[in-house]
C-alpha atoms as a PDB file:
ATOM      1  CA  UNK A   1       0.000   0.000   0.000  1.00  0.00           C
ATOM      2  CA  UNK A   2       1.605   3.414  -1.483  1.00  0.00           C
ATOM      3  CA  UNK A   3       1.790   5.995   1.952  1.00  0.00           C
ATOM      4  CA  UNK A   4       0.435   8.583   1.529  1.00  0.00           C
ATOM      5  CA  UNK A   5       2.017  11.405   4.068  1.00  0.00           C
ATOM      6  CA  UNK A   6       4.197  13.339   2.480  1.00  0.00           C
ATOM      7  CA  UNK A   7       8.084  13.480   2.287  1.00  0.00           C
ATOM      8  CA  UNK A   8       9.213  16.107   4.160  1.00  0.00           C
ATOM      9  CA  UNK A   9      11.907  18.802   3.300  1.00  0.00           C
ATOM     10  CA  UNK A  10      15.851  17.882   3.545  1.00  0.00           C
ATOM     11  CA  UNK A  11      17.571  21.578   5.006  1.00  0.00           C
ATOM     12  CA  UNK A  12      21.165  21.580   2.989  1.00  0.00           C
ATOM     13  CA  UNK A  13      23.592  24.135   2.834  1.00  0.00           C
ATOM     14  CA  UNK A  14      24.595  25.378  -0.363  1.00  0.00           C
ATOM     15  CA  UNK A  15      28.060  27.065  -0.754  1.00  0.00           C
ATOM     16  CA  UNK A  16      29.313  28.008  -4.067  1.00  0.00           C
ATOM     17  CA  UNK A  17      32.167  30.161  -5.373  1.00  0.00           C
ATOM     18  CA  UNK A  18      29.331  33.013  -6.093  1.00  0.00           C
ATOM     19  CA  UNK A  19      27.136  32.585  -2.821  1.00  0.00           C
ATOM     20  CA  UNK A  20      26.513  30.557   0.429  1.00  0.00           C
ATOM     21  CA  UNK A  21      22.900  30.026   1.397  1.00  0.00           C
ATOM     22  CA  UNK A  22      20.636  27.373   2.975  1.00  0.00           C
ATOM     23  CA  UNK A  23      18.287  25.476   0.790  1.00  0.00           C
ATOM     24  CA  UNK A  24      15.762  22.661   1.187  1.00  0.00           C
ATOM     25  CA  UNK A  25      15.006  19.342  -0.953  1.00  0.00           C
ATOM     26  CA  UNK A  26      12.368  17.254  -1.352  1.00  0.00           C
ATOM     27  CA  UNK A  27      12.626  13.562  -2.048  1.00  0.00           C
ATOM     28  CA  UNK A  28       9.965  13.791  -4.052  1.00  0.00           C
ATOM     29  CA  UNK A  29      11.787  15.900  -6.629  1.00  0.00           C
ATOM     30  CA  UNK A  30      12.668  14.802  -9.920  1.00  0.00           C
ATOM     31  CA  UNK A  31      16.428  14.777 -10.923  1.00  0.00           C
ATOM     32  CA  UNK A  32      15.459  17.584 -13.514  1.00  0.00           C
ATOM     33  CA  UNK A  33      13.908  19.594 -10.430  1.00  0.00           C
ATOM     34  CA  UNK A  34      16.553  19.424  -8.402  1.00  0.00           C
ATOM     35  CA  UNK A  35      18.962  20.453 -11.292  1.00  0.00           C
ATOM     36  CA  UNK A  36      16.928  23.412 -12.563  1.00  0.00           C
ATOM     37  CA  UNK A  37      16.964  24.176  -8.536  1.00  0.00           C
ATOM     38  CA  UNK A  38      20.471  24.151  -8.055  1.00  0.00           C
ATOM     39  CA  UNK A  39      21.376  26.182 -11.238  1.00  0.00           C
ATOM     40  CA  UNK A  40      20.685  29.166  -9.689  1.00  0.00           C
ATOM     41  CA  UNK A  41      22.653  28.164  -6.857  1.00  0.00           C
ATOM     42  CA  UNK A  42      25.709  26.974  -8.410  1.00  0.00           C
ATOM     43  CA  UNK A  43      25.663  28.628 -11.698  1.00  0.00           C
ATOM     44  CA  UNK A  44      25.587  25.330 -13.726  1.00  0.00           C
ATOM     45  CA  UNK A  45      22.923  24.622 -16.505  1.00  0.00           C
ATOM     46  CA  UNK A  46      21.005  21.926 -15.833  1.00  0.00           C
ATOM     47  CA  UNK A  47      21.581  20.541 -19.137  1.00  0.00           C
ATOM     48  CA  UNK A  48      25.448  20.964 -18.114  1.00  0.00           C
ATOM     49  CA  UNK A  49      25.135  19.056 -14.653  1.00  0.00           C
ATOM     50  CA  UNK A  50      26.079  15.324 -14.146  1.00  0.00           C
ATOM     51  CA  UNK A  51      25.227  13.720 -10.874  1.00  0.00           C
ATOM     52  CA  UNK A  52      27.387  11.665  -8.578  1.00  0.00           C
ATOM     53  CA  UNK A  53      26.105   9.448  -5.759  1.00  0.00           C
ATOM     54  CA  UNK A  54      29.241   8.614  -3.044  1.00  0.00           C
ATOM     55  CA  UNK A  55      28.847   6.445  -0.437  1.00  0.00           C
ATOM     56  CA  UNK A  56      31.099   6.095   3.025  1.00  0.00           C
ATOM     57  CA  UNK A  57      32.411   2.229   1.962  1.00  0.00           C
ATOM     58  CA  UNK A  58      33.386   3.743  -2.013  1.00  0.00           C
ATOM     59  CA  UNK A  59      36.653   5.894  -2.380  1.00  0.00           C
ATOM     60  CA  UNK A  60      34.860   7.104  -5.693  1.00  0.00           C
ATOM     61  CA  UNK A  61      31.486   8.195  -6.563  1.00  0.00           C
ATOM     62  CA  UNK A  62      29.364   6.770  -9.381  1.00  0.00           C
ATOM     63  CA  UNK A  63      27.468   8.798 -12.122  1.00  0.00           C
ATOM     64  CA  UNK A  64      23.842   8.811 -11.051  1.00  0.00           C
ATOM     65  CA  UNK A  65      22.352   8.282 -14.837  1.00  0.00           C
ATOM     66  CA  UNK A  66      18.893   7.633 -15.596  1.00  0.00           C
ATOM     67  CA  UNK A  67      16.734   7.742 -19.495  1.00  0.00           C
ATOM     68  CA  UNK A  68      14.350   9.657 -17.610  1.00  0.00           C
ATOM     69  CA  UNK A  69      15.283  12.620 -15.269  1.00  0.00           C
ATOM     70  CA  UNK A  70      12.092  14.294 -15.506  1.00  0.00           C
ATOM     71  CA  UNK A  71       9.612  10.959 -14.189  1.00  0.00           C
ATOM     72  CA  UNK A  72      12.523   9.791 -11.591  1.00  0.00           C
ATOM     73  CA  UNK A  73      12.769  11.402  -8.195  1.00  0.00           C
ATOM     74  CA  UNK A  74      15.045  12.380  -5.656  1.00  0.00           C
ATOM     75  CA  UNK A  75      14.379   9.860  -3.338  1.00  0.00           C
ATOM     76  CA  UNK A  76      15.660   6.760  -5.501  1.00  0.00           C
ATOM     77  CA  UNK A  77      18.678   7.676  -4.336  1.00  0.00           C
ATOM     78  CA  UNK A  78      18.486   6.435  -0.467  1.00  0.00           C
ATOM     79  CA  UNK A  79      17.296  10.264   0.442  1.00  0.00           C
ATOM     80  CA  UNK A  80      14.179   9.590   2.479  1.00  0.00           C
ATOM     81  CA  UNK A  81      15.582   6.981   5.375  1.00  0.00           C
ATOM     82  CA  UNK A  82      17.852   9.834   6.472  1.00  0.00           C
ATOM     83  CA  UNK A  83      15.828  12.587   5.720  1.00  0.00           C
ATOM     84  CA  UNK A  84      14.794  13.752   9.083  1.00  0.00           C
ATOM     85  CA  UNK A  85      18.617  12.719  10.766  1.00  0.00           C
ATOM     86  CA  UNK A  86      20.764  14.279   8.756  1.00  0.00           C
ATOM     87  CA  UNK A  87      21.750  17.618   6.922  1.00  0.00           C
ATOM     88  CA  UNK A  88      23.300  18.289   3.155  1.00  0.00           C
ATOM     89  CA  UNK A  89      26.317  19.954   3.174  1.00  0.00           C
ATOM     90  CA  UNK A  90      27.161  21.486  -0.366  1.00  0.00           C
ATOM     91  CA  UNK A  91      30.996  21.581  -1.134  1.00  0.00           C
ATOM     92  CA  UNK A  92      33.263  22.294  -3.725  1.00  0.00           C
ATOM     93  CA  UNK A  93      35.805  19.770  -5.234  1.00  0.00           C
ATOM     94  CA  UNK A  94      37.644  21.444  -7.826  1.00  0.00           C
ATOM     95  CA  UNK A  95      35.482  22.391 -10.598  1.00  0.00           C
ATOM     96  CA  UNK A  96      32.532  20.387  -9.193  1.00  0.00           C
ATOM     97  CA  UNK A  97      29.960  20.993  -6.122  1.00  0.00           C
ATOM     98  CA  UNK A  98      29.174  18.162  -3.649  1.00  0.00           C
ATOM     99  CA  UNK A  99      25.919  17.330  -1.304  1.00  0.00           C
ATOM    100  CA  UNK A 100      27.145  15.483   1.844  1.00  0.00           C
ATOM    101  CA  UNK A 101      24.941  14.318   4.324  1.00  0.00           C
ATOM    102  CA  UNK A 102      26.312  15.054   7.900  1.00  0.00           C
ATOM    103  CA  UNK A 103      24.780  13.130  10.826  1.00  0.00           C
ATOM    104  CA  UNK A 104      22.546  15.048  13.119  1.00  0.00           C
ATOM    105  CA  UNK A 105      23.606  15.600  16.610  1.00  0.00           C
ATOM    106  CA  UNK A 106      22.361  13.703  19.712  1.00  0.00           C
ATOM    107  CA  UNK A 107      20.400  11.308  16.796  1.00  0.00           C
ATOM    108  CA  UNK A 108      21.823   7.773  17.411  1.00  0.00           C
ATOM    109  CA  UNK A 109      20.926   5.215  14.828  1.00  0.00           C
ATOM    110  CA  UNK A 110      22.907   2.308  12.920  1.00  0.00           C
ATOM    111  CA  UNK A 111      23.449   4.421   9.753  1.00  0.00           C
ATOM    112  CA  UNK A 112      24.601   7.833  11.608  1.00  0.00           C
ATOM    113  CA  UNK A 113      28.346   7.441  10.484  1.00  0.00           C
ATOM    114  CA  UNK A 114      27.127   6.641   6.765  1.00  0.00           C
ATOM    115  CA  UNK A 115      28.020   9.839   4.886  1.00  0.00           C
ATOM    116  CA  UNK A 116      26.086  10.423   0.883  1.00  0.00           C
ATOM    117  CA  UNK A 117      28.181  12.824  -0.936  1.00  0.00           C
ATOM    118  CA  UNK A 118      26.246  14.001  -4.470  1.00  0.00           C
ATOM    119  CA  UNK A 119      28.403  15.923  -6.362  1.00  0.00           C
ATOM    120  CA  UNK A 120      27.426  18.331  -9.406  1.00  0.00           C
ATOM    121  CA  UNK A 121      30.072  18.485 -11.611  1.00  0.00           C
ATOM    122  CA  UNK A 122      30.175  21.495 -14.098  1.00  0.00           C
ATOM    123  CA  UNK A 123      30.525  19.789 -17.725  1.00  0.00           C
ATOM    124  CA  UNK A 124      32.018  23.146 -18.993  1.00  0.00           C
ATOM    125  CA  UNK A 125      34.351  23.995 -16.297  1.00  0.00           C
ATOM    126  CA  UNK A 126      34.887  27.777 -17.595  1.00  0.00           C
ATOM    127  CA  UNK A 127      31.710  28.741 -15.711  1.00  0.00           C
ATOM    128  CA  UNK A 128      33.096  28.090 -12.136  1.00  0.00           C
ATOM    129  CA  UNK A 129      36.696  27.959 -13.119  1.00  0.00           C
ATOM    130  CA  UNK A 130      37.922  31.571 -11.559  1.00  0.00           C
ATOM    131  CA  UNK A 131      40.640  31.390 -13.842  1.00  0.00           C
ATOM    132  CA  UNK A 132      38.569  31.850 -16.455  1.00  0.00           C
ATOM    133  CA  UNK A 133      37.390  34.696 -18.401  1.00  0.00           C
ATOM    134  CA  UNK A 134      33.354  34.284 -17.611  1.00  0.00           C
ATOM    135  CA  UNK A 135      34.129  33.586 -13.898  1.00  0.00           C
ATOM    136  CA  UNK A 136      32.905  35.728 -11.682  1.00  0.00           C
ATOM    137  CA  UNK A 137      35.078  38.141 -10.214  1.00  0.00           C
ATOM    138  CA  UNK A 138      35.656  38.648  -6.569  1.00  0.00           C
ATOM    139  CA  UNK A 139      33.810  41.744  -5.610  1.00  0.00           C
ATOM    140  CA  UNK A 140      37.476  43.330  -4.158  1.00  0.00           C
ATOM    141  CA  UNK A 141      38.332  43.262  -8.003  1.00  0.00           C
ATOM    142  CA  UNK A 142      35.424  44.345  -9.373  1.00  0.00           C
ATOM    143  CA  UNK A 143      35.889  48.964 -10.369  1.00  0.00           C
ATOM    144  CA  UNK A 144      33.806  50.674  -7.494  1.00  0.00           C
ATOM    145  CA  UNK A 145      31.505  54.101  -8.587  1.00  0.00           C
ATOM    146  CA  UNK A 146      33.598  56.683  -6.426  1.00  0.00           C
ATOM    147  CA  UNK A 147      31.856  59.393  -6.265  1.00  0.00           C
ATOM    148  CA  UNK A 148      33.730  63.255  -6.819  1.00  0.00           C
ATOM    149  CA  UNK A 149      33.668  65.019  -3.709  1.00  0.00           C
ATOM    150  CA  UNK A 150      32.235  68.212  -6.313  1.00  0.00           C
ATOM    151  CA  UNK A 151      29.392  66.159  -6.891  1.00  0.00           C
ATOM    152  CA  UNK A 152      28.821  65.198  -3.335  1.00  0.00           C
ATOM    153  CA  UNK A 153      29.071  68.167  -1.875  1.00  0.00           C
ATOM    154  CA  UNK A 154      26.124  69.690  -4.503  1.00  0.00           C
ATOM    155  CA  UNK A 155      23.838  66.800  -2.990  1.00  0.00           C
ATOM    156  CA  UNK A 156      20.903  67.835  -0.543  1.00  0.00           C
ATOM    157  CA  UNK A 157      20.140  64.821   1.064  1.00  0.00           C
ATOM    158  CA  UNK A 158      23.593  63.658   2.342  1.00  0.00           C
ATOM    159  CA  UNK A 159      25.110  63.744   5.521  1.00  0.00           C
ATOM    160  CA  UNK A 160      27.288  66.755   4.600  1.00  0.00           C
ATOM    161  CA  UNK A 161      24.465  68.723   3.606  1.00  0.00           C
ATOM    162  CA  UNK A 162      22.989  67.823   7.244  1.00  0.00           C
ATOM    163  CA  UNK A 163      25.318  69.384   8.838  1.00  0.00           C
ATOM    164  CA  UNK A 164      25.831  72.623   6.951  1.00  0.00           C
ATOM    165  CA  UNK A 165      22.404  73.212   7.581  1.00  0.00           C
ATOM    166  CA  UNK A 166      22.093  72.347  11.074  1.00  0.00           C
ATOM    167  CA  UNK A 167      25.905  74.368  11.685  1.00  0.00           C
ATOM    168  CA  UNK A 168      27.458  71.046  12.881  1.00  0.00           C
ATOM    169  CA  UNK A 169      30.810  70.605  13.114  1.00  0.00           C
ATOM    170  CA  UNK A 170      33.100  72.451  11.222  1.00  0.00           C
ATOM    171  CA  UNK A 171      30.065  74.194   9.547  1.00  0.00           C
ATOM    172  CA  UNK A 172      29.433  75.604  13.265  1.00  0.00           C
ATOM    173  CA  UNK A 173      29.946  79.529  13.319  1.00  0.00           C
ATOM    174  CA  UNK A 174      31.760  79.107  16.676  1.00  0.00           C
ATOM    175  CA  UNK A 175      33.644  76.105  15.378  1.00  0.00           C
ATOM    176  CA  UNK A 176      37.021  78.077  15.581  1.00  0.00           C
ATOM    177  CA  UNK A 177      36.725  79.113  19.049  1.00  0.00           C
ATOM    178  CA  UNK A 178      35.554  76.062  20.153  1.00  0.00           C
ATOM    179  CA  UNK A 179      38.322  74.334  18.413  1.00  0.00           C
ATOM    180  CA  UNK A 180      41.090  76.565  20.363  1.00  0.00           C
ATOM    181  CA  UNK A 181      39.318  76.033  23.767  1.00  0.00           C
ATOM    182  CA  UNK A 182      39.351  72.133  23.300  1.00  0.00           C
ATOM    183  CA  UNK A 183      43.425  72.717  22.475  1.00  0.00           C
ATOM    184  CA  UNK A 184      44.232  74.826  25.616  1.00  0.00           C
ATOM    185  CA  UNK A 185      42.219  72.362  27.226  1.00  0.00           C
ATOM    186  CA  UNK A 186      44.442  69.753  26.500  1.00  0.00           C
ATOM    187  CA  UNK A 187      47.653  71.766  27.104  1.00  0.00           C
ATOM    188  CA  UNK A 188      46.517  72.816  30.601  1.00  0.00           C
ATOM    189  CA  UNK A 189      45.334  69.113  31.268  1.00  0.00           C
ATOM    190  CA  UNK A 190      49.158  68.165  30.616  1.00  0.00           C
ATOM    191  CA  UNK A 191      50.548  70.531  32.997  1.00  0.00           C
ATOM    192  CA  UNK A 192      48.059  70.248  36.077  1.00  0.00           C
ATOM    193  CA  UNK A 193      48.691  66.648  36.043  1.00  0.00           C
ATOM    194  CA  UNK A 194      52.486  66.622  35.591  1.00  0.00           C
ATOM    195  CA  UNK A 195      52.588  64.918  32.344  1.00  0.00           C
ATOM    196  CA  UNK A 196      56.386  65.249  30.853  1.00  0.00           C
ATOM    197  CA  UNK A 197      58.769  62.828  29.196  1.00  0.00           C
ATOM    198  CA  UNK A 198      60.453  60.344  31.273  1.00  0.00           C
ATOM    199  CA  UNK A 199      57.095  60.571  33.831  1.00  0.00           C
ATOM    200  CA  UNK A 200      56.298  57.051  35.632  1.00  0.00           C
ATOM    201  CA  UNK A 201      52.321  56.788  34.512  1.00  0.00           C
ATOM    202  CA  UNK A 202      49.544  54.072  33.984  1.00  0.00           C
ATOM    203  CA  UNK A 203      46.414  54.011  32.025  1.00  0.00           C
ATOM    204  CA  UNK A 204      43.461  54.120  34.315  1.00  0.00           C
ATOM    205  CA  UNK A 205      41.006  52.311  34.907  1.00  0.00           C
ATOM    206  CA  UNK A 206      43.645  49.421  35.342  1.00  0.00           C
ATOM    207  CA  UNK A 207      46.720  50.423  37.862  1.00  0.00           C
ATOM    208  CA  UNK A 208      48.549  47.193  35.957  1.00  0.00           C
ATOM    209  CA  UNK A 209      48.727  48.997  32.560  1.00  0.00           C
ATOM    210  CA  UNK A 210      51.801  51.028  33.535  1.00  0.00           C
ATOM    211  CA  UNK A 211      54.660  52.523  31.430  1.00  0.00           C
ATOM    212  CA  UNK A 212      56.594  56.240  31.126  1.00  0.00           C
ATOM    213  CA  UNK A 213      55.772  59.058  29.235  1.00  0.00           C
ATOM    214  CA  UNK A 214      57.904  58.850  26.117  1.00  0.00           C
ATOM    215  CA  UNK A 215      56.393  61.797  23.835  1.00  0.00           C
ATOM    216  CA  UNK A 216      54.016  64.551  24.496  1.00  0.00           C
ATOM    217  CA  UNK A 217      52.784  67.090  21.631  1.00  0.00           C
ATOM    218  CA  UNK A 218      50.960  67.163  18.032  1.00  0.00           C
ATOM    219  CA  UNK A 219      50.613  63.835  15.823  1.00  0.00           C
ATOM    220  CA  UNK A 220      49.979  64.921  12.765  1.00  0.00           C
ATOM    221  CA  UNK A 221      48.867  61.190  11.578  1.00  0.00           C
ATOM    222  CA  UNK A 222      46.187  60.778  14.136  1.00  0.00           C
ATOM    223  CA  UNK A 223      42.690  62.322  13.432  1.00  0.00           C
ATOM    224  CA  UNK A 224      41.851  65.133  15.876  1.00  0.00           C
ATOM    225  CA  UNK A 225      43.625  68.606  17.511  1.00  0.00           C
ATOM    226  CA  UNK A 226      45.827  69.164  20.084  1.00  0.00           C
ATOM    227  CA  UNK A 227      48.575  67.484  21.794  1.00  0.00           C
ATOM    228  CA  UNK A 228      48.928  63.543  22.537  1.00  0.00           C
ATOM    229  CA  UNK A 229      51.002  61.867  24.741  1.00  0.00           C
ATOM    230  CA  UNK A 230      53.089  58.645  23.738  1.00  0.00           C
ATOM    231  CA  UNK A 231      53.749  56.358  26.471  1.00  0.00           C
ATOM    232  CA  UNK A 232      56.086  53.603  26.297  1.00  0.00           C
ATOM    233  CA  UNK A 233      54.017  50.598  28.238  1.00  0.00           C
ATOM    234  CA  UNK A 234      56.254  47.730  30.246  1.00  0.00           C
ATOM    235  CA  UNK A 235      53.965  44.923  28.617  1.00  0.00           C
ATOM    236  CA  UNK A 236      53.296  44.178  24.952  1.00  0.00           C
ATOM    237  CA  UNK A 237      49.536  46.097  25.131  1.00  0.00           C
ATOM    238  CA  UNK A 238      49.991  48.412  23.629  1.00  0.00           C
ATOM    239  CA  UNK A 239      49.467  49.600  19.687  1.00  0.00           C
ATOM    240  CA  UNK A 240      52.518  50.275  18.202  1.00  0.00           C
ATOM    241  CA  UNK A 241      56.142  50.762  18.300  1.00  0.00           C
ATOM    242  CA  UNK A 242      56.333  54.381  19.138  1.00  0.00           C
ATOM    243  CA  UNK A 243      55.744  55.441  15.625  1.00  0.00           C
ATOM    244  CA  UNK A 244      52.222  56.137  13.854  1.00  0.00           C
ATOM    245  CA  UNK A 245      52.136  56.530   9.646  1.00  0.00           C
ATOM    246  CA  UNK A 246      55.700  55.740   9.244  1.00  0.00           C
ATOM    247  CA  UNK A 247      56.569  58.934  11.631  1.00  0.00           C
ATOM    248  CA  UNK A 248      58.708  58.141  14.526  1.00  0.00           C
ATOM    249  CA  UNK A 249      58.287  59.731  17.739  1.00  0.00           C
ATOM    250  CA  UNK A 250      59.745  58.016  20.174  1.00  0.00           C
ATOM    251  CA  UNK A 251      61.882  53.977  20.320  1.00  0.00           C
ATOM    252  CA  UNK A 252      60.096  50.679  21.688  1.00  0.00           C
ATOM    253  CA  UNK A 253      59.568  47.392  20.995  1.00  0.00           C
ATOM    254  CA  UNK A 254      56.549  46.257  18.660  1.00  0.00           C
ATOM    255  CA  UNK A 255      53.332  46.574  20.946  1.00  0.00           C
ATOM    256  CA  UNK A 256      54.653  48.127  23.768  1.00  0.00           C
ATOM    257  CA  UNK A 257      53.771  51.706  22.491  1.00  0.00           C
ATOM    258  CA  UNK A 258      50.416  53.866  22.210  1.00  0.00           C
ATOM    259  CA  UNK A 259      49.157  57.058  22.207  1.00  0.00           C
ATOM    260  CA  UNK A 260      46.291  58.614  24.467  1.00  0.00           C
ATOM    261  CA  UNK A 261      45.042  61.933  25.251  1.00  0.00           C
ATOM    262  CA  UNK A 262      45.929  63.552  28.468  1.00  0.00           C
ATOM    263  CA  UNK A 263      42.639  62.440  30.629  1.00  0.00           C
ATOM    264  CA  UNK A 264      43.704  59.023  30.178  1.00  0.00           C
ATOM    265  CA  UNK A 265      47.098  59.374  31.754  1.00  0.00           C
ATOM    266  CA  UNK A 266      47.936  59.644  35.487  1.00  0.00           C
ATOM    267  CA  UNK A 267      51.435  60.605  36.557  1.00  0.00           C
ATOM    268  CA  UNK A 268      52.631  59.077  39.994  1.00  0.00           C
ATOM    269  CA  UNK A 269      55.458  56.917  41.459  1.00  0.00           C
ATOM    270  CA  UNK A 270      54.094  53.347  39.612  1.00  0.00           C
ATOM    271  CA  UNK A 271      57.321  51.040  39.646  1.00  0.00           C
ATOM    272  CA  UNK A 272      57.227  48.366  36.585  1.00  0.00           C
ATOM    273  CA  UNK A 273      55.328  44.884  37.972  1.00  0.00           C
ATOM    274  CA  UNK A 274      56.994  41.591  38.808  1.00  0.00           C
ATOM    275  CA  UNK A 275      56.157  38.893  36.806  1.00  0.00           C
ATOM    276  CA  UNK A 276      54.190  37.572  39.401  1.00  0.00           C
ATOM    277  CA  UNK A 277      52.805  40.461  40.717  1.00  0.00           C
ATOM    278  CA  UNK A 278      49.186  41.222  39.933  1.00  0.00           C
ATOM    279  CA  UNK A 279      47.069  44.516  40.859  1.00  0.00           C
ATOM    280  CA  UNK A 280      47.027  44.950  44.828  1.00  0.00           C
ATOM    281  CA  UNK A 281      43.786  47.059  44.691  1.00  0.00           C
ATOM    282  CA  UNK A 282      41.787  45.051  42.058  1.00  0.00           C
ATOM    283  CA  UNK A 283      38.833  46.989  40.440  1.00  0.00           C
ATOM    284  CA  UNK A 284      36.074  44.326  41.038  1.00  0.00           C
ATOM    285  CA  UNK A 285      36.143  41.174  42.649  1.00  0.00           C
END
């Protein structure tokens, strides 16, 4: 007696050299359905696509062939026992694509180890091939519109235009002002606490990031006004080796340097830390 409850959907994976997504099968399928499914998928005609079944006792697959793709179905091929324990896997072997079932966690049953690899093998490699001319290119090669700042700037509904209408930023009347208060800001910062070269220091909140002032005044490379100060840190935690943008400003080894702005430095007698010394007034317990 034929059943009659349905097969029910197979969840595979489908990862390509053009795109990775999650797709679902049905046994029930015909081999011409699943083809004209997948060529969207992998890029492969359907009339371009041979089939090959691979089972976990066989070092090599074998060409699924039939006279009749369109009448015979998906499920001929051993696809509904597993169908609710295990997962297809799509993966590339060269200039083909494979389906490999994976067992499904926690599932325990005398096949779980048994591993179906179908494989979709591009007849005309040139279409997945990247070294050929129809492949498709990796988006990082691919020419990018770059727009002239001219033309962006003539734009109304931009983020520029925002703030020139709103006086935001550098498009603030008071922007100059404000710009020279935030600098002596900084300057006076540096001398209330005491911050000069050679200055034992650490990097609050921590009292364990600790080094000595190395450098304190402009960097050029490093977005923003006013003075920064460089400080050369006794572990490797830091950013850099005392030189930003090829410009040196003052010697350390890799990682040990970093710059910060003047709140972020506090100047006191902090001796470097044992190796086996830790904090001795932790910040949380």
């Amino acid at each position: 007696m034929t059943s009659l409850v349905p097969a029910r959907d197979i969840p595979i994976q489908v990862i390509s050299p053009a795109a990775s997504s999650e797709r679902r099968i049905n046994p029930s399928w015909t081999i011409s359905q699943l083809k004209a499914k997948l060529e969207p998928v992998t890029g492969i005609a359907p009339s371009l696509q041979t089939l090959t079944l691979r089972l976990p006792d066989r070092l090599e697959g074998a060409v699924i062939s039939t006279e009749d793709e369109d009448r015979t179905e998906i499920g001929s091929w051993s696809l509904a026992p597993y169908a609710e324990l295990h997962h297809l896997v799509l993966q590339r072997h060269d200039h083909s694509l494979s389906l490999m079932h994976a067992g499904t966690a926690g599932v325990k049953t005398a096949e779980e180890d048994d591993v179906v690899d179908y494989t979709v093998k591009d007849i005309q490699p040139a279409s997945t091939d990247p070294s050929a001319g129809t492949a498709i290119p990796a988006p990082s090669s691919v020419p990018k519109y770059e727009m002239p700042v001219e033309t962006y700037s003539t734009l109304p509904d931009t983020v520029l235009a925002y703030k020139k209408t709103h006086h935001i930023g550098r498009f603030d009347p008071n922007a100059p002002e404000l710009k020279a208060k935030k600098v002596d800001d900084l300057w006076k910062e540096i001398a209330e606490g005491g911050i000069v070269e050679g200055a034992r220091c650490i990097l609050p909140p921590s009292s364990t990031r600790r080094g000595t002032v190395a450098y304190v005044g402009l960097v050029p490379q490093i977005p923003g006004v006013g003075p920064w100060v460089g400080v050369k840190l006794d572990e490797p935690a830091g950013k850099n080796d005392g030189s930003v943008g090829g410009q040196r400003y003052f010697e350390c080894d890799p990682h040990h340097g970093i710059f910060v702005r003047p709140d972020r430095v506090e100047v006191g007698d902090w001796r470097e830390l044992g190796l086996d010394e830790d904090d001795d007034d932790p910040d949380e317990i």
